[in-house]
Protein backbone atom coordinates (compact mmCIF):
# COMPACT_ATOMS: atom_id res chain seq x y z
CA UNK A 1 -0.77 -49.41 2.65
CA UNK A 2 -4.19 -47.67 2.03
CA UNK A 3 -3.69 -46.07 5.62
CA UNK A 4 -0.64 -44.49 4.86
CA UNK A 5 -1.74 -43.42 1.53
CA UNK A 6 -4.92 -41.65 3.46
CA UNK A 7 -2.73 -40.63 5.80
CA UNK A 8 -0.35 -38.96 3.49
CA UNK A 9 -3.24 -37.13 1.62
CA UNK A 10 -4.89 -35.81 4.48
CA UNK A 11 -1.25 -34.54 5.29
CA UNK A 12 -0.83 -32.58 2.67
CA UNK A 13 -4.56 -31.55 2.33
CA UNK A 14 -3.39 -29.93 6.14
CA UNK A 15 -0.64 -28.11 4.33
CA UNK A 16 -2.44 -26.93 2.00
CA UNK A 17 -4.87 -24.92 3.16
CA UNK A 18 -2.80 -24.46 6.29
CA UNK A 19 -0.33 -22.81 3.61
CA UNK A 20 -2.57 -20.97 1.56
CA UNK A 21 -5.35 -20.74 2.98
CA UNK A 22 -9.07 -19.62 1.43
CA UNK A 23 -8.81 -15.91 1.49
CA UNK A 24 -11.41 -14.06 3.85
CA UNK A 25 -11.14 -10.39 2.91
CA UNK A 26 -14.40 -8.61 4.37
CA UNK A 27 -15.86 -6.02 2.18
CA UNK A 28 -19.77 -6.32 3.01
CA UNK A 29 -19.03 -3.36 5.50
CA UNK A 30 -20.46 0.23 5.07
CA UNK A 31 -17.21 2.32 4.56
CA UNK A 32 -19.32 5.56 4.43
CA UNK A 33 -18.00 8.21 6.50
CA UNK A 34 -19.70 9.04 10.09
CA UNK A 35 -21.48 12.26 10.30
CA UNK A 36 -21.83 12.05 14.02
CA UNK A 37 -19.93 10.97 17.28
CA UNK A 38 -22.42 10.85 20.48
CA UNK A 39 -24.38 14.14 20.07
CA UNK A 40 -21.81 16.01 17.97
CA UNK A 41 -22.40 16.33 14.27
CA UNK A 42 -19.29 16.30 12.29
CA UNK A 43 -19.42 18.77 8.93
CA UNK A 44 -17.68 16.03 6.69
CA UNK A 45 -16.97 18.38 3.57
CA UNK A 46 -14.97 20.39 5.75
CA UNK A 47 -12.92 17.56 8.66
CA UNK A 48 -12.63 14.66 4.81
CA UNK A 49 -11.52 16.01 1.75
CA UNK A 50 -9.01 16.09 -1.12
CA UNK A 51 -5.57 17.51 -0.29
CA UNK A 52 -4.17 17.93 -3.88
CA UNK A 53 -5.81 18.43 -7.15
CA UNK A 54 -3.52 15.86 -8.45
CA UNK A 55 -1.50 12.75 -7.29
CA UNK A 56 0.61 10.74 -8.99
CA UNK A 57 1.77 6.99 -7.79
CA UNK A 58 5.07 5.88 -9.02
CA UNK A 59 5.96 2.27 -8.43
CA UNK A 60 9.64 1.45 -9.49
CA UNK A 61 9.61 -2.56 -9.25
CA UNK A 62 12.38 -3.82 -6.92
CA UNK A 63 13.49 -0.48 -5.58
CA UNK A 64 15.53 -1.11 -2.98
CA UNK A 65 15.86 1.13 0.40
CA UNK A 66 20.11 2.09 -0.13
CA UNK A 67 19.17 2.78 -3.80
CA UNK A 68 17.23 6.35 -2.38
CA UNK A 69 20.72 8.24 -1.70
CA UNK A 70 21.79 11.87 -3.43
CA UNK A 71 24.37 10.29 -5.04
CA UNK A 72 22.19 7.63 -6.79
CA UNK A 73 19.53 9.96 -6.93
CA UNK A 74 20.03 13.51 -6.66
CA UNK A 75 17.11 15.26 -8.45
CA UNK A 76 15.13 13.62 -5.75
CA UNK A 77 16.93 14.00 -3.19
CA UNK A 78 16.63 17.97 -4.03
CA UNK A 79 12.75 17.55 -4.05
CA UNK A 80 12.71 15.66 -0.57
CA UNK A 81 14.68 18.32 0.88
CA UNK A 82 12.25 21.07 -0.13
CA UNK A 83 8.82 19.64 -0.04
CA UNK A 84 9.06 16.14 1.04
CA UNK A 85 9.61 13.00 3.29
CA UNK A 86 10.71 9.33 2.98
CA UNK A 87 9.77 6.68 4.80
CA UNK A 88 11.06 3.47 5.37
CA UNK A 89 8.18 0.55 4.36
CA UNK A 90 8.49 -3.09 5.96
CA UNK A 91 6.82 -5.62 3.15
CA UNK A 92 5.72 -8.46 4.31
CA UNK A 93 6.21 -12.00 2.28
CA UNK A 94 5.91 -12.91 -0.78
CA UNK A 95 8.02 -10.37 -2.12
CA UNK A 96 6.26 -10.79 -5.52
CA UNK A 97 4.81 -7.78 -7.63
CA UNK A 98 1.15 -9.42 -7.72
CA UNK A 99 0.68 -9.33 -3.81
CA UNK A 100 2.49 -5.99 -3.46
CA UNK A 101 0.38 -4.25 -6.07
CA UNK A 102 -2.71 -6.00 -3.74
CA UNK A 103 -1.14 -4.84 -0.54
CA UNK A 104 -0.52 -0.57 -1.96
CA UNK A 105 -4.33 -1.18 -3.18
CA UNK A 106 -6.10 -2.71 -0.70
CA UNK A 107 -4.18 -2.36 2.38
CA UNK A 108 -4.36 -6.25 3.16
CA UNK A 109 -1.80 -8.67 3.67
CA UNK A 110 -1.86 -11.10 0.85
CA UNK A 111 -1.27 -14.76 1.18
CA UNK A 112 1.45 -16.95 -0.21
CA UNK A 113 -1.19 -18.59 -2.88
CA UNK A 114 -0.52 -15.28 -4.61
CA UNK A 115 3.07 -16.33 -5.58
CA UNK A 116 1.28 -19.18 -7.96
CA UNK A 117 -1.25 -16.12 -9.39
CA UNK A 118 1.21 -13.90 -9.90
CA UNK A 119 2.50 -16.45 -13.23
CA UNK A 120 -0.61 -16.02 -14.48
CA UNK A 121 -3.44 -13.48 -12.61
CA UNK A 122 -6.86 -13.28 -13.53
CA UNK A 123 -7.82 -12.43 -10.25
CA UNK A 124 -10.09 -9.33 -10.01
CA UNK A 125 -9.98 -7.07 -6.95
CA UNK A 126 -13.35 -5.61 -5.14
CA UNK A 127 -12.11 -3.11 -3.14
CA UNK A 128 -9.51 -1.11 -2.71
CA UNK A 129 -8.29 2.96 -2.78
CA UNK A 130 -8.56 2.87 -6.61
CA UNK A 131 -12.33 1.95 -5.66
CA UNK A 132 -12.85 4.60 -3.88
CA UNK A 133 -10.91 7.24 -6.18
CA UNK A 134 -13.35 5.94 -9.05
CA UNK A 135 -16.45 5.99 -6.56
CA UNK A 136 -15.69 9.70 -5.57
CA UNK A 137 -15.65 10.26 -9.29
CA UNK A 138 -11.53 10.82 -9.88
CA UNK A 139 -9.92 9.55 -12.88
CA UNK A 140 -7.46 7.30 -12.98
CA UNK A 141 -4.85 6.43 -15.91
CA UNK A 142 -2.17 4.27 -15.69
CA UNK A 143 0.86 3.40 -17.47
CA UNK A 144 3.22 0.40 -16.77
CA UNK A 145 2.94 -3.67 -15.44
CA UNK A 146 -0.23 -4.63 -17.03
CA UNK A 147 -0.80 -7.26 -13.57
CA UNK A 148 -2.55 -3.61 -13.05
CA UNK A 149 -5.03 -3.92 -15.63
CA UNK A 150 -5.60 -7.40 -14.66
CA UNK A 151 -6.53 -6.31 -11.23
CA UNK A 152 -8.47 -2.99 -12.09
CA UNK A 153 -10.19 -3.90 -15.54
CA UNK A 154 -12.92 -1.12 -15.04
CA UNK A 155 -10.96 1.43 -13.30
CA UNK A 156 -8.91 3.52 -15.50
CA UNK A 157 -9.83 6.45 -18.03
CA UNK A 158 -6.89 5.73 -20.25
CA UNK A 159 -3.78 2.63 -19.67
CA UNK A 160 -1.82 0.39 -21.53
CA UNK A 161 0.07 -2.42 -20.21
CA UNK A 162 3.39 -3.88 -20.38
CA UNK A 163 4.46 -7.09 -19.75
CA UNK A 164 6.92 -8.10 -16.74
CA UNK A 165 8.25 -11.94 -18.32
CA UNK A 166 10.99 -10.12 -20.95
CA UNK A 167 13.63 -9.66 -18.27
CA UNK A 168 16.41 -8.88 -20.59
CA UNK A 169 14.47 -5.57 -21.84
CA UNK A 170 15.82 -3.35 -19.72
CA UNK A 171 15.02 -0.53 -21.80
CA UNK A 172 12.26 -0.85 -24.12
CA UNK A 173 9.24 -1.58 -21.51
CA UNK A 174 10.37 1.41 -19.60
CA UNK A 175 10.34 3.92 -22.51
CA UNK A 176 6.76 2.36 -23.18
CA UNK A 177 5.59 3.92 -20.04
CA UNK A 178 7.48 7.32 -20.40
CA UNK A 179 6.38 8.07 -23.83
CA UNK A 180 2.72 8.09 -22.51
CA UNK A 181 3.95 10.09 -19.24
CA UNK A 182 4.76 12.88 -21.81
CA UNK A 183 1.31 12.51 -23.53
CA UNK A 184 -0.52 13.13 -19.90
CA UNK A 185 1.27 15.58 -18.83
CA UNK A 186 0.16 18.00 -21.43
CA UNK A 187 -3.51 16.84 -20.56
CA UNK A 188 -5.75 18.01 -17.63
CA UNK A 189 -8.48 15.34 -17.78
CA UNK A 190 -7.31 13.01 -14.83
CA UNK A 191 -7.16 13.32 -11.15
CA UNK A 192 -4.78 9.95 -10.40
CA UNK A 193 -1.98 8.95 -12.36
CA UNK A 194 -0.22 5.79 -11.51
CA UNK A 195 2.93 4.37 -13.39
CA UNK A 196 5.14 1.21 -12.95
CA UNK A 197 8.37 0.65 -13.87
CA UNK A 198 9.68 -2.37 -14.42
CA UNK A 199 13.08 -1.96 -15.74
CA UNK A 200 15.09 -2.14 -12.85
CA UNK A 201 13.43 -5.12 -11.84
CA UNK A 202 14.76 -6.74 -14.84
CA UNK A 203 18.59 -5.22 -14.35
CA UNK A 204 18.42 -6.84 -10.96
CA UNK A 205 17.35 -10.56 -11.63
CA UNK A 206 19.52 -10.50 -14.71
CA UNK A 207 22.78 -8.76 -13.38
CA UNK A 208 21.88 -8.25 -9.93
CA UNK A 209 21.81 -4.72 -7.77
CA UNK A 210 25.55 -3.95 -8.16
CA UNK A 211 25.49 -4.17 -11.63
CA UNK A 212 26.08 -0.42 -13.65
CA UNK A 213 23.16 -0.66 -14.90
CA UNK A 214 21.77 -0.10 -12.17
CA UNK A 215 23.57 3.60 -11.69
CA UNK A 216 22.14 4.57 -15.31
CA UNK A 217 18.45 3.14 -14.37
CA UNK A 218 18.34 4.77 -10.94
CA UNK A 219 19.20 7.97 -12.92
CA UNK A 220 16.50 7.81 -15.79
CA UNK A 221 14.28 7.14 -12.83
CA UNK A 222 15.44 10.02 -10.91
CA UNK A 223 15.02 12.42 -14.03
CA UNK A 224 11.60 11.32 -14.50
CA UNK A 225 10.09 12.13 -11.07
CA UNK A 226 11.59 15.22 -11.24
CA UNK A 227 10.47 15.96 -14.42
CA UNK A 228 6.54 14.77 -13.48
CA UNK A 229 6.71 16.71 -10.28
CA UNK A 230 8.34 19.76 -11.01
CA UNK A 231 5.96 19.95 -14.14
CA UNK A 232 2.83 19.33 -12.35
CA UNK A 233 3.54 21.51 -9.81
CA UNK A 234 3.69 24.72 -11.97
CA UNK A 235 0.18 23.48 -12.82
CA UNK A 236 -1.03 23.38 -9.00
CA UNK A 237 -1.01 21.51 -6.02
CA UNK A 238 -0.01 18.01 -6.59
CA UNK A 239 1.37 15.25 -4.48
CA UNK A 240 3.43 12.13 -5.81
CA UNK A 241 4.08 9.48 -3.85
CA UNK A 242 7.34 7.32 -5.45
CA UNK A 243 7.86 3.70 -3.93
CA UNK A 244 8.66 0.24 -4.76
CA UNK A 245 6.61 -3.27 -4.90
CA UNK A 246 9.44 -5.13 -2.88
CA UNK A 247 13.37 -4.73 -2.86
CA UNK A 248 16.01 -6.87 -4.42
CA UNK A 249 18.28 -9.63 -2.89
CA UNK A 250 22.25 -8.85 -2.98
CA UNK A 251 22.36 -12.35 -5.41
CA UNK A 252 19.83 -10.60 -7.76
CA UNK A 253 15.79 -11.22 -7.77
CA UNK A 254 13.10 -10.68 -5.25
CA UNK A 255 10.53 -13.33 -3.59
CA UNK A 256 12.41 -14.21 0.02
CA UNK A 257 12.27 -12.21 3.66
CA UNK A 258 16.21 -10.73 3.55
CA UNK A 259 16.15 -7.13 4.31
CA UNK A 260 17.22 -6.07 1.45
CA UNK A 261 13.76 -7.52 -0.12
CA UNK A 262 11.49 -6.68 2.42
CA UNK A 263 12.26 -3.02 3.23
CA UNK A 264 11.78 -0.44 0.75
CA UNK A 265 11.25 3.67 0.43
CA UNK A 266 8.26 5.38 0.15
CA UNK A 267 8.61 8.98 -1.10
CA UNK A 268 6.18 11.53 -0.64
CA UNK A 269 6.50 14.70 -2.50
CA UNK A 270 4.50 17.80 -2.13
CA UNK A 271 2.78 16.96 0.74
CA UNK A 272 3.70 18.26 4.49
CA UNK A 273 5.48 15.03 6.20
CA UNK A 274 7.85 13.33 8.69
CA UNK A 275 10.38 11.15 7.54
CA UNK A 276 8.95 7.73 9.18
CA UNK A 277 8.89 3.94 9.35
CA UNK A 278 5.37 1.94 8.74
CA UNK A 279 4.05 -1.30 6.92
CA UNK A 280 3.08 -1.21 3.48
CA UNK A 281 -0.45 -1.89 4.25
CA UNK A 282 -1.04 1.30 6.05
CA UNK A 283 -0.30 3.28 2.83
CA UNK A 284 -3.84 2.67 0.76
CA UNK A 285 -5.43 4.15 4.22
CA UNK A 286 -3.20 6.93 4.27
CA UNK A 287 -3.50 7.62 0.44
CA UNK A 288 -7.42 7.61 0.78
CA UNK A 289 -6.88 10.42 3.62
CA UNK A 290 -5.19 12.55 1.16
CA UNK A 291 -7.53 11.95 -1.51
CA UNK A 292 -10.60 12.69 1.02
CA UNK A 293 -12.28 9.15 -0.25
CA UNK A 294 -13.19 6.49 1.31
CA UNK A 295 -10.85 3.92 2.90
CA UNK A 296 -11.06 0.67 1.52
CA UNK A 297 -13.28 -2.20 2.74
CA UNK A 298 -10.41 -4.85 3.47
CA UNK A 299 -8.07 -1.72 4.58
CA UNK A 300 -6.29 -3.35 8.14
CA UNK A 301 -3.96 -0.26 8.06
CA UNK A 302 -2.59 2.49 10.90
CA UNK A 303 -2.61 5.99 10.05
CA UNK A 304 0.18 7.66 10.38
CA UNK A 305 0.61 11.21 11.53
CA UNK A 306 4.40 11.59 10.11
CA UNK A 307 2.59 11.25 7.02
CA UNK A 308 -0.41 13.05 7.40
CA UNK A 309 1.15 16.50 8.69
CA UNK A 310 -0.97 18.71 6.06
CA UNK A 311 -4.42 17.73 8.10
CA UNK A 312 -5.23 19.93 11.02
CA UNK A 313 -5.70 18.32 14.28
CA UNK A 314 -9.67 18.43 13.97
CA UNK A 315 -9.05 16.28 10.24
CA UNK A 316 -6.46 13.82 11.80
CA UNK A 317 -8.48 13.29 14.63
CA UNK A 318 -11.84 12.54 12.41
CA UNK A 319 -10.01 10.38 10.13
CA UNK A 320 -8.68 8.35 12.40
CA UNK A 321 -11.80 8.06 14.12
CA UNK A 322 -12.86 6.93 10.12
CA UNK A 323 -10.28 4.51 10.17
CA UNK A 324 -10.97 3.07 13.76
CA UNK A 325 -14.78 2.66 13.15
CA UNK A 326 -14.13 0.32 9.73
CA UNK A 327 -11.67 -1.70 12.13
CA UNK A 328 -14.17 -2.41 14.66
CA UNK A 329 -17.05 -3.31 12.34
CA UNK A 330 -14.52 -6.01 11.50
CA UNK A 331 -14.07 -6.83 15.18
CA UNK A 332 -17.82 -7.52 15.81
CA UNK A 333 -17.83 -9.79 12.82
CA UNK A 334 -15.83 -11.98 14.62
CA UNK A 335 -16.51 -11.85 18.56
CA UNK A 336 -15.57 -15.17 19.68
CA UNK A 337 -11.90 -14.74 18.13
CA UNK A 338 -11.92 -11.29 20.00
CA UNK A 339 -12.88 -13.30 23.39
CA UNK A 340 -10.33 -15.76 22.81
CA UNK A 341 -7.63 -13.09 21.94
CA UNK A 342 -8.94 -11.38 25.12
CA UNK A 343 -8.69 -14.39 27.17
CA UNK A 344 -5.35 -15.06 25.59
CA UNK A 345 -3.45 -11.81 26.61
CA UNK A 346 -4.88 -12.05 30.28
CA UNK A 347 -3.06 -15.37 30.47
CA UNK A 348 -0.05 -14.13 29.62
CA UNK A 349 -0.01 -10.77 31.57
CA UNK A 350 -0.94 -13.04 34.64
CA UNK A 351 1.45 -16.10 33.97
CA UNK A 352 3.78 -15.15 31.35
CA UNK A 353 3.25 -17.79 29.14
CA UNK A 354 1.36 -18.04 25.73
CA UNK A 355 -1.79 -20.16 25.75
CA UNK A 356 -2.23 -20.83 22.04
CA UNK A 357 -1.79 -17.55 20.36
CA UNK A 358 -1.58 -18.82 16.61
CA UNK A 359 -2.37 -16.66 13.40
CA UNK A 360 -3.19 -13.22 12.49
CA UNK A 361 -6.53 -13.27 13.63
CA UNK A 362 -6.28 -13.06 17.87
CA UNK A 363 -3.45 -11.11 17.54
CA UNK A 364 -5.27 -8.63 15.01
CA UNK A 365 -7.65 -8.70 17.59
CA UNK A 366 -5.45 -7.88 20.47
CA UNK A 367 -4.64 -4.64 18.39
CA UNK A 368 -8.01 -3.52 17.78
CA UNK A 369 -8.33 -3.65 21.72
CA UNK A 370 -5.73 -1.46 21.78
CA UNK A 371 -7.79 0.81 19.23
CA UNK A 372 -10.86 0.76 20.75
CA UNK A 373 -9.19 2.43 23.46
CA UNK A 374 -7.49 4.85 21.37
CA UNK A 375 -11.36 5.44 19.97
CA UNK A 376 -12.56 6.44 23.12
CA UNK A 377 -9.40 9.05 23.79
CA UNK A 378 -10.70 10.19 20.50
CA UNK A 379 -13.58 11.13 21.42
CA UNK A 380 -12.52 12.92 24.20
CA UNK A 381 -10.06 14.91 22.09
CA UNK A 382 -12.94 15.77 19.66
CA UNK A 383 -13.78 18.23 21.97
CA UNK A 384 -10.41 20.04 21.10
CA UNK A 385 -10.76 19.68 17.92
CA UNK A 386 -14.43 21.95 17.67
């Protein structure tokens, strides 16, 4: 009897942190950017800077990929038609806002432990694009789900909260965040504005995404980016970037892996782009591009050239070289996983049969492989880009 009790709690001990596992972001790396590759000497001011004097991140919780269509939303349609792009984001699981807010930020993949923070967060991040905004000296305000403030207690200039747990306001917490919208955009003392929505979030778990609510929220929604954009614009150059935390289910809610959840827009206004498809966590590295700061420390994103259009060859090419660097600093802190994921592939190119792949980490590796060759190519095209 004691056997099978040890047995049983060694069980789910192995489950547990199997499961949801100890998290292992790295962020003891030096993210500065290189000044040199081999004997050429890179002027940084002039391949790494800002591409807007303003950007503005909206988040609308739970917006769904089909809900982006003229008819739903015209005013934005209009505005990606002129001077924009939208991409198609895979999310990976849980489809909860605390892990998505962690995965825009820090370009990481969260864990499912998250699910159980995201009741009740008082988890503090180190790193992440919001960082590095605050590090180059931007400011930040912010206006919406107050798991933001949570996350970023140091980081804005000016935010208030709201909270996400009254799902029958469907109203009220969104006209929170507008009525300080209005306030900002009369001022000029920010750099970064970020705003979450949450209204539609609560439509959708309460009446589901067919509901006609949904039709009148999609259009407040619409008439507010139009309204930020086109108002900011007049003002100068300003990007906006409009996406959402996770879908919505056909049934109503969010936390599951149907397409509907996991596969949501990301619209970029303002900005020379490529309508595209990429993961979620490539956005904060893409973001940071834009914003000429540095990309966060536990960033495991791609860049994405569809997105990055505005740069000129010679600034792609040194930011990805940027980007590439930071992923193989992470590569020598972990050689032997490398070797093994080196080892690994060779078995299977020669026999055609896994030999114990398991995890993110060998097959992480067998990407950056794949990068460190792209690194070298870069180097030769560096030349081109003089």
């Amino acid at each position: 009897m004691i056997q099978l009790a040890l047995l049983l709690v060694f069980a789910v001990s192995l489950f547990i942190f199997g499961f949801f596992p100890v998290s292992n972001n790295i962020v003891d790396i030096d993210t500065e950017l290189p000044e040199n590759l081999d004997n050429y000497t890179f002027n940084v001011n002039e391949s790494y800077h800002s591409h807007a004097n303003k950007t503005v991140l909206i988040v609308i919780d739970a917006l769904r990929w089909d809900f982006v269509t003229p008819k739903l939303m015209p005013l934005t349609s209009s505005l990606i038609n002129i001077s924009g792009c939208v991409s198609k984001i895979q999310v990976e699981s849980p489809t909860v806002t605390l892990p998505r807010i962690k995965a825009l930020t820090t370009g990481n993949i969260p864990q499912y432990i998250d699910v159980v923070r995201n009741l009740a967060s008082s988890e503090v991040l180190v790193d992440s694009w919001l960082h590095s905004a605050r590090k180059g000296n931007l400011k930040i305000v912010f206006y919406g789900d107050n798991t933001w403030e949570k996350l970023f207690p140091d980081i804005f200039t000016r935010s208030e909260g709201t909270t996400s747990f009254f799902v029958w306001d469907f109203t009220e917490v969104d006209n929170n965040v507008t009525r300080n919208v209005d306030v900002e955009l009369a001022r000029d003392d920010w750099d970064i504005m970020i705003l979450h929505y949450l209204g539609l979030d609560h439509i959708g778990h309460v009446l589901g995404p067919f509901s006609p609510r949904i039709a009148l929220k999609l259009q407040e929604m619409d008439e507010i980016i139009y309204r930020v954009h086109k108002t900011l614009s007049e003002k100068g150059q300003i990007v906006s970037f409009i996406t959402g935390d996770h879908g919505m289910r056909d049934s109503g809610g969010h936390g599951g892996t149907t397409q509907p959840e996991i596969i949501v827009p990301l619209i970029s206004l303002g900005v020379k782009c490529q309508n595209s498809s990429f993961f979620q966590t490539d956005i904060p590295a893409n973001i940071a591009s834009l914003l000429g700061v540095e990309i966060p420390s536990t960033s495991i994103g791609n860049l994405q050239k569809s997105l990055l259009d505005s740069l000129s060859l010679k600034q792609y090419l040194y930011a990805c070289y940027y980007n590439i660097n930071l992923l193989l600093k992470k590569v020598k802190m972990s050689p032997e996983s490398c070797y093994d994921a080196r080892h690994s592939y060779k078995e299977f190119v020669r026999t055609g049969v896994s030999s114990g792949l398991s995890g993110g980490g060998p097959q992480g590796c067998s990407i950056f492989s794949i990068r460190l060759n792209l690194t070298r190519a870069l180097a030769s095209f560096s030349a081109i880009a003089k």
